[in-house]
Protein backbone atom coordinates (compact mmCIF):
# COMPACT_ATOMS: atom_id res chain seq x y z
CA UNK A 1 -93.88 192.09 127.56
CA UNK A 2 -93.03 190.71 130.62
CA UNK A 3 -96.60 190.40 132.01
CA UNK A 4 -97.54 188.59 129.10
CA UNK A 5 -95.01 186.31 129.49
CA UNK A 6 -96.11 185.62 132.83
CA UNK A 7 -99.50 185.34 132.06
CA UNK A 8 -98.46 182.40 129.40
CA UNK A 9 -96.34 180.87 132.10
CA UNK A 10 -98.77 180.41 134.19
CA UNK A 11 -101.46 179.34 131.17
CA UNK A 12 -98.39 176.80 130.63
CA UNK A 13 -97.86 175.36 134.10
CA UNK A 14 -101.93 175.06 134.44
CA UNK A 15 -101.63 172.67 131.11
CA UNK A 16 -99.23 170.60 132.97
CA UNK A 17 -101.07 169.81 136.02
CA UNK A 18 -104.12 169.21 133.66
CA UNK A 19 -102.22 166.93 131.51
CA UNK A 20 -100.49 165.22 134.65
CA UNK A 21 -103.68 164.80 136.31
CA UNK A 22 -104.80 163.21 133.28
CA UNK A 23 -102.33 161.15 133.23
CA UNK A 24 -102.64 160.09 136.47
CA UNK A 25 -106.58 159.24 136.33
CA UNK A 26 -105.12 157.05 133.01
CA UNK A 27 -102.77 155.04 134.88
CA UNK A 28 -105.38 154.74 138.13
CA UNK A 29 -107.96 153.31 135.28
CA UNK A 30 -105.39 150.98 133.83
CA UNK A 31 -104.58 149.76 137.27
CA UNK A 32 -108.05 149.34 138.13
CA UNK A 33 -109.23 147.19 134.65
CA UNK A 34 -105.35 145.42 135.25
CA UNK A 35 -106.69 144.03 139.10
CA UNK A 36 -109.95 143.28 137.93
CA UNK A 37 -108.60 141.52 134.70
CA UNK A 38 -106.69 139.50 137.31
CA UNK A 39 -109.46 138.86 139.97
CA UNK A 40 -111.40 137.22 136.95
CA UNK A 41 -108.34 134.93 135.91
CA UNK A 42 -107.92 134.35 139.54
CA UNK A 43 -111.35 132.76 139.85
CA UNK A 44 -110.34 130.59 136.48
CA UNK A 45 -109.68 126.78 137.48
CA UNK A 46 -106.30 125.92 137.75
CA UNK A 47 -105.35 122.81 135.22
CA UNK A 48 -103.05 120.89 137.66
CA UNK A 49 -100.81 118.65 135.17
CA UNK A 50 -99.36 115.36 136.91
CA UNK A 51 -96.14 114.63 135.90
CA UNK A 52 -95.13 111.20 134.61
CA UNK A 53 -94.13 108.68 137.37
CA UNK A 54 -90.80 108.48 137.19
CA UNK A 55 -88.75 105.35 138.31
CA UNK A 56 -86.10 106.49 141.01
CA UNK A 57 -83.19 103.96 140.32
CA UNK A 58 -82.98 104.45 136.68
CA UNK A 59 -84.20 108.32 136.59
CA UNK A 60 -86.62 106.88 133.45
CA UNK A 61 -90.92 107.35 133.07
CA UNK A 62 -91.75 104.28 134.44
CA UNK A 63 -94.01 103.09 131.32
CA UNK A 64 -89.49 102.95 129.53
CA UNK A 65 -88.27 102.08 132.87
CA UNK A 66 -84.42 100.50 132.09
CA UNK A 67 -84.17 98.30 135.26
CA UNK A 68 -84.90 95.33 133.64
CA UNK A 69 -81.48 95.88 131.61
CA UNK A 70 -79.50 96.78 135.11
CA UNK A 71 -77.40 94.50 137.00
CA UNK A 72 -79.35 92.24 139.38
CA UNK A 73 -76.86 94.03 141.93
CA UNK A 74 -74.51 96.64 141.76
CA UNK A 75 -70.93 95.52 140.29
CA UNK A 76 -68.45 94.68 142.47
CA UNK A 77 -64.99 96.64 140.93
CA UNK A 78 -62.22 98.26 142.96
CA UNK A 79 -62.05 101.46 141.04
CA UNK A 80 -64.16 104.30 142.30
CA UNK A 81 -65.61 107.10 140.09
CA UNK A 82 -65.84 110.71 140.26
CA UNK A 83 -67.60 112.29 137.63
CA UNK A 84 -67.86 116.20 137.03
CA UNK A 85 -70.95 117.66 135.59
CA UNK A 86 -71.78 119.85 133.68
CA UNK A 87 -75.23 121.78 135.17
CA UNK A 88 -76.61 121.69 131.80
CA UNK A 89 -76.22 118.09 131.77
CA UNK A 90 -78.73 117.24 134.50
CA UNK A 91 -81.78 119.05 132.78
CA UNK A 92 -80.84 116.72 129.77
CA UNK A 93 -83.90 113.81 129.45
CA UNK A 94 -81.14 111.75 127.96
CA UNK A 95 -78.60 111.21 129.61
CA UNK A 96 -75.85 108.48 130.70
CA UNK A 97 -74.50 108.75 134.05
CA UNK A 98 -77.92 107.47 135.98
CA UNK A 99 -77.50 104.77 134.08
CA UNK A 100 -73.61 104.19 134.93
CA UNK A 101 -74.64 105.05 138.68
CA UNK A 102 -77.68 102.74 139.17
CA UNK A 103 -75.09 100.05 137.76
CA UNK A 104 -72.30 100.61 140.54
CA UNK A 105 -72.52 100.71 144.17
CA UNK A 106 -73.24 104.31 145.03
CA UNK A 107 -69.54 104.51 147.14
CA UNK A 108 -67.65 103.65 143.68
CA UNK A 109 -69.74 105.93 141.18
CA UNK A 110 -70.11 110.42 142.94
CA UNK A 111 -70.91 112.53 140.98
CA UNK A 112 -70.55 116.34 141.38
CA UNK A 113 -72.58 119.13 139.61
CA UNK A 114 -71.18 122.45 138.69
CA UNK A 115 -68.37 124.45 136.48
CA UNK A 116 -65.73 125.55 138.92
CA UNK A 117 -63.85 123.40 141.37
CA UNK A 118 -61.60 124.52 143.70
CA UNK A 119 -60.20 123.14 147.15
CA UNK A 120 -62.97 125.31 149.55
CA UNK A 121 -65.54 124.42 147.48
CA UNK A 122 -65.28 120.69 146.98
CA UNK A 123 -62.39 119.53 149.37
CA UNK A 124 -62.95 115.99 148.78
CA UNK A 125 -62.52 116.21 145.13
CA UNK A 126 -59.48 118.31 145.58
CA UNK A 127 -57.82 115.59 147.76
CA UNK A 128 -58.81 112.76 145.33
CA UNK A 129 -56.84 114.72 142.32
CA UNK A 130 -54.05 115.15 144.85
CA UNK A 131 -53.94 111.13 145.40
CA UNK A 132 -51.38 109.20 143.48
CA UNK A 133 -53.80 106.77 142.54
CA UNK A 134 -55.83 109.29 140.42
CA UNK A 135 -56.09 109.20 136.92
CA UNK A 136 -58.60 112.01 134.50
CA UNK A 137 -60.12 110.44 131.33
CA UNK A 138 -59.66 113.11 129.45
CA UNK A 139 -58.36 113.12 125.47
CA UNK A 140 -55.32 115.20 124.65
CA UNK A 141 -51.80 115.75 123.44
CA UNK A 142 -50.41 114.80 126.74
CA UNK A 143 -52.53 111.94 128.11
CA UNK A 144 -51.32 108.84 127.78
CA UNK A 145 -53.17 105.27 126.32
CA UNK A 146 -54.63 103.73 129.70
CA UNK A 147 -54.24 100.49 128.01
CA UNK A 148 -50.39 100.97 128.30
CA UNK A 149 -49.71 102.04 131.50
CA UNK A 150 -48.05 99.56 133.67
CA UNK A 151 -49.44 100.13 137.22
CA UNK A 152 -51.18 97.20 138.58
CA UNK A 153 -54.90 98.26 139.09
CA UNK A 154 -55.84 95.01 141.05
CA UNK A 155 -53.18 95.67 143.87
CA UNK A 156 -53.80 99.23 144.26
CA UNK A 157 -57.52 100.86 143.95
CA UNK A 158 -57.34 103.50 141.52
CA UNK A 159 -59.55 106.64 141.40
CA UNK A 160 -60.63 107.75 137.93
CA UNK A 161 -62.50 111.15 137.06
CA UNK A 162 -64.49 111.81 134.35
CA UNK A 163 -66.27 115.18 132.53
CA UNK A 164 -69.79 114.97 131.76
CA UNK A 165 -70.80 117.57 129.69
CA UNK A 166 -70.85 118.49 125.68
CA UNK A 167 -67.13 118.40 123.98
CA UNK A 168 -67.26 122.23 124.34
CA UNK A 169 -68.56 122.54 127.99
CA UNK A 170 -65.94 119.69 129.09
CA UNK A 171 -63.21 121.58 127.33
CA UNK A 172 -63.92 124.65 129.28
CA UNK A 173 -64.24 122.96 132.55
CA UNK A 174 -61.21 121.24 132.12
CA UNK A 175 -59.23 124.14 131.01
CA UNK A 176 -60.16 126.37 133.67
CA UNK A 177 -60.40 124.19 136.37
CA UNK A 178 -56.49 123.99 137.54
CA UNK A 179 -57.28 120.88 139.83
CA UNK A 180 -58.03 118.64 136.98
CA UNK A 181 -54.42 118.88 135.96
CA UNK A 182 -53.01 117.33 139.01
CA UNK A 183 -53.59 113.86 138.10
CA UNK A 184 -52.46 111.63 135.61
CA UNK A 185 -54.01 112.30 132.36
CA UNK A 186 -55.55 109.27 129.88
CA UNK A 187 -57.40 108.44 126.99
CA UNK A 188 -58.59 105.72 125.40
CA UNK A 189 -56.99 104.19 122.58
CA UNK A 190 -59.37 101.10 121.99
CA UNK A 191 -62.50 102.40 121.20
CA UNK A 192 -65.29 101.79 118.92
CA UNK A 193 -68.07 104.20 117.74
CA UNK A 194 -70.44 105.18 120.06
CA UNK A 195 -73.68 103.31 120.33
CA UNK A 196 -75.25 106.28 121.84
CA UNK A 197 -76.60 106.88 118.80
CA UNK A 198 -80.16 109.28 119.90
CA UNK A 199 -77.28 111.75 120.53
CA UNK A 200 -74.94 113.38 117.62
CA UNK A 201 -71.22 113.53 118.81
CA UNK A 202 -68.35 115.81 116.94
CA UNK A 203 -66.55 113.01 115.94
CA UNK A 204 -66.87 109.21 114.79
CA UNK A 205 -64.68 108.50 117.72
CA UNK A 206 -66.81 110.57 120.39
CA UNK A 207 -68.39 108.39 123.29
CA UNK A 208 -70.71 109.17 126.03
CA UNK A 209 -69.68 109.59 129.55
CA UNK A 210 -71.03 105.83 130.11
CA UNK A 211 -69.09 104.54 127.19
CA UNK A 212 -66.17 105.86 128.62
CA UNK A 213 -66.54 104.69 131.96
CA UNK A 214 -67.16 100.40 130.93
CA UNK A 215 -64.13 100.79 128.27
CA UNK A 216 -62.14 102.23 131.08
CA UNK A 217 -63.79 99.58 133.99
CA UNK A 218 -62.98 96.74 131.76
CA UNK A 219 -59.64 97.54 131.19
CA UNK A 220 -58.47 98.30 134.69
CA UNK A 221 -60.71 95.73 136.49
CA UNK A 222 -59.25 93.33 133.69
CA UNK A 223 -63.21 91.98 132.91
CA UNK A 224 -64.83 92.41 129.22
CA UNK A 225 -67.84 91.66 131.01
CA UNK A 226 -68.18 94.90 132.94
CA UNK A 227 -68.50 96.46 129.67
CA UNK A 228 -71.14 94.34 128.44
CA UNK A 229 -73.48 94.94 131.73
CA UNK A 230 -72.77 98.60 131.27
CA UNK A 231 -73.28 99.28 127.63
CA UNK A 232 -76.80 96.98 128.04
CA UNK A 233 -79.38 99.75 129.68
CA UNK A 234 -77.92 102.48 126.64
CA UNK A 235 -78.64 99.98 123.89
CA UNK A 236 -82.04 99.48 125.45
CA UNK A 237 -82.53 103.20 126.11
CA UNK A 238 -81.59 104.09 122.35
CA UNK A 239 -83.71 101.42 121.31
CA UNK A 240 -86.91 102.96 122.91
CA UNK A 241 -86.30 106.03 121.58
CA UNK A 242 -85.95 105.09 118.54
CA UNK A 243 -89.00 102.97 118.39
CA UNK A 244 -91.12 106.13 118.78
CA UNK A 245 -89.80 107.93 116.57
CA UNK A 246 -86.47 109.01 117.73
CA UNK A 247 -83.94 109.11 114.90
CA UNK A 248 -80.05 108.03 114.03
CA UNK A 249 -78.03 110.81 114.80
CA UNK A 250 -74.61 110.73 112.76
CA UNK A 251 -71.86 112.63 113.75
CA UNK A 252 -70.91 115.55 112.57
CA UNK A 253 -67.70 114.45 110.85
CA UNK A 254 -69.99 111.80 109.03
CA UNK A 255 -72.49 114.44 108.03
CA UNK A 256 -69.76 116.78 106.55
CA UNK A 257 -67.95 114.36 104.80
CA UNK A 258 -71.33 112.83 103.12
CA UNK A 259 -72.30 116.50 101.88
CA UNK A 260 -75.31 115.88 104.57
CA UNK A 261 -74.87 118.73 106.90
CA UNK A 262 -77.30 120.71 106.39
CA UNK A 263 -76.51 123.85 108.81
CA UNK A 264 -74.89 127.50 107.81
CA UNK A 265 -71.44 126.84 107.46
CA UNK A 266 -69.67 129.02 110.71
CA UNK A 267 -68.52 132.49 110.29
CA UNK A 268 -66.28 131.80 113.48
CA UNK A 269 -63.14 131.71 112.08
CA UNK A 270 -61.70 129.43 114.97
CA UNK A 271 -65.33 127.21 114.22
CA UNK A 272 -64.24 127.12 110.48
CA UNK A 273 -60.87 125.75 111.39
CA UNK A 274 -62.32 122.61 113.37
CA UNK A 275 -64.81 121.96 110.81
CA UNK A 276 -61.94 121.94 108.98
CA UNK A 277 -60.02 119.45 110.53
CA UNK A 278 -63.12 116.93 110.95
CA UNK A 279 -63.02 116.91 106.84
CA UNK A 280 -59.39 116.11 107.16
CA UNK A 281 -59.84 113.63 109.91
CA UNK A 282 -57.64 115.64 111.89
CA UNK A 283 -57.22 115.49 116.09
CA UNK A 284 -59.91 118.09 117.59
């Protein structure tokens, strides 16, 4: 019995070096049709693609370049800008905040890119939220209307920092980023619908980061005009777009309340209860 079962051992173990040396020749076949399927591709002619020319002061194709709607030179204001980013923000095609930069000089408008600030990291940022003179446009139960506030903005220069990003991503950033509640907090309380209309926004009272920024400029640099310069390259920009075929995006809040939003209703139950309050024209 036991010689048998030696003799099928070994019969056993003789299978598995033929099967493994199968297996082996396989793979050293597969490897060899893999590198020559490669050397032929390699020989292929590579398609180079040129990518548009792009203008470099208004970050546009130049064939929709939006200098001709810029300033003839920068604006002169006392109030410097620091806007946060959002990364996801800069890979956008459309976006704002070239726009608001090519209109300022490039000392008053800096704009930093990422999620998480902290004092190491970005020490001049941390000592402008430190300053006095520092305000953060940013919406909420504890911000006060700018337009009220009685500090005189053409005595003393005033800092103001902005969040770039979706509502969502500039929640989060603000919320976890504890240096954005050292300054004073504002919002706007005079402001129309956005006119950056290529883009939908939560709410009818949503406005892009440039938006905010000339509402803001024009109040504390006491000059409707600033706002009129700024707002003039998005008008043109939506008005390309939508002349090839680019269309008006409504916000959400006007697409729910006009039975016109079309998407699966959230299963989310925090999701349902802000959907919620844009029916009921509610603070999000």
């Amino acid at each position: 019995m036991n010689g048998e079962t030696e003799e099928m051992k070994d019969d056993d173990d003789d299978d598995d070096e033929e099967e493994t040396k199968d297996r082996e020749e396989d793979e050293e076949e597969m490897k060899d049709r893999d590198d020559e399927g490669f050397s032929v591709l390699s020989e292929l002619p590579v398609e180079i693609s040129e990518r548009r020319p792009t203008c470099h002061t208004c970050c546009r194709p130049e064939k929709v370049c939006l200098c001709p709607y810029l300033p003839a030179r920068p604006l002169d204001i006392s109030t410097c800008l620091y806007i946060v980013q959002h990364p996801a923000e800069e890979s956008r095609v459309l976006r704002t905040v070239p726009l608001l930069a090519a209109c300022l000089p490039p000392v008053k408008c800096k704009v930093y890119i990422g999620r998480r600030f902290t004092d190491e990291r970005y020490p001049e940022l941390a000592a402008v939220c430190k300053d006095a003179c520092t305000l953060l446009l940013y919406p909420g139960p504890a911000a006060a209307n700018l337009e009220d506030l009685t500090s005189d903005f053409a005595t003393t220069a005033h800092n103001v920092i902005l969040i770039d990003g979706t509502w969502s991503q500039a929640k989060d950033m603000f919320l976890r980023n504890s240096l954005f509640r050292l300054p004073k907090q504002v919002q706007l309380r005079s402001i129309s619908s956005s006119q950056y209309v290529i883009r939908t926004q939560p709410t009818n009272m949503c406005v892009s980061t440039l938006e905010c920024a000339a509402v803001a400029l024009s109040i504390m640099e006491k000059s409707h005009n600033i706002q009129e310069v700024l707002l003039k390259p998005l008008q043109a920009l939506c008005s390309f777009q939508l002349q090839h075929g680019a269309q008006i995006h409504h916000s959400k809040e006007h697409l729910i309340k006009n039975g016109q939003y079309n998407k699966s209703l959230p299963k989310n139950k925090r999701k349902i209860r802000r959907m919620q309050k844009l029916i009921s024209n509610q603070s999000i």
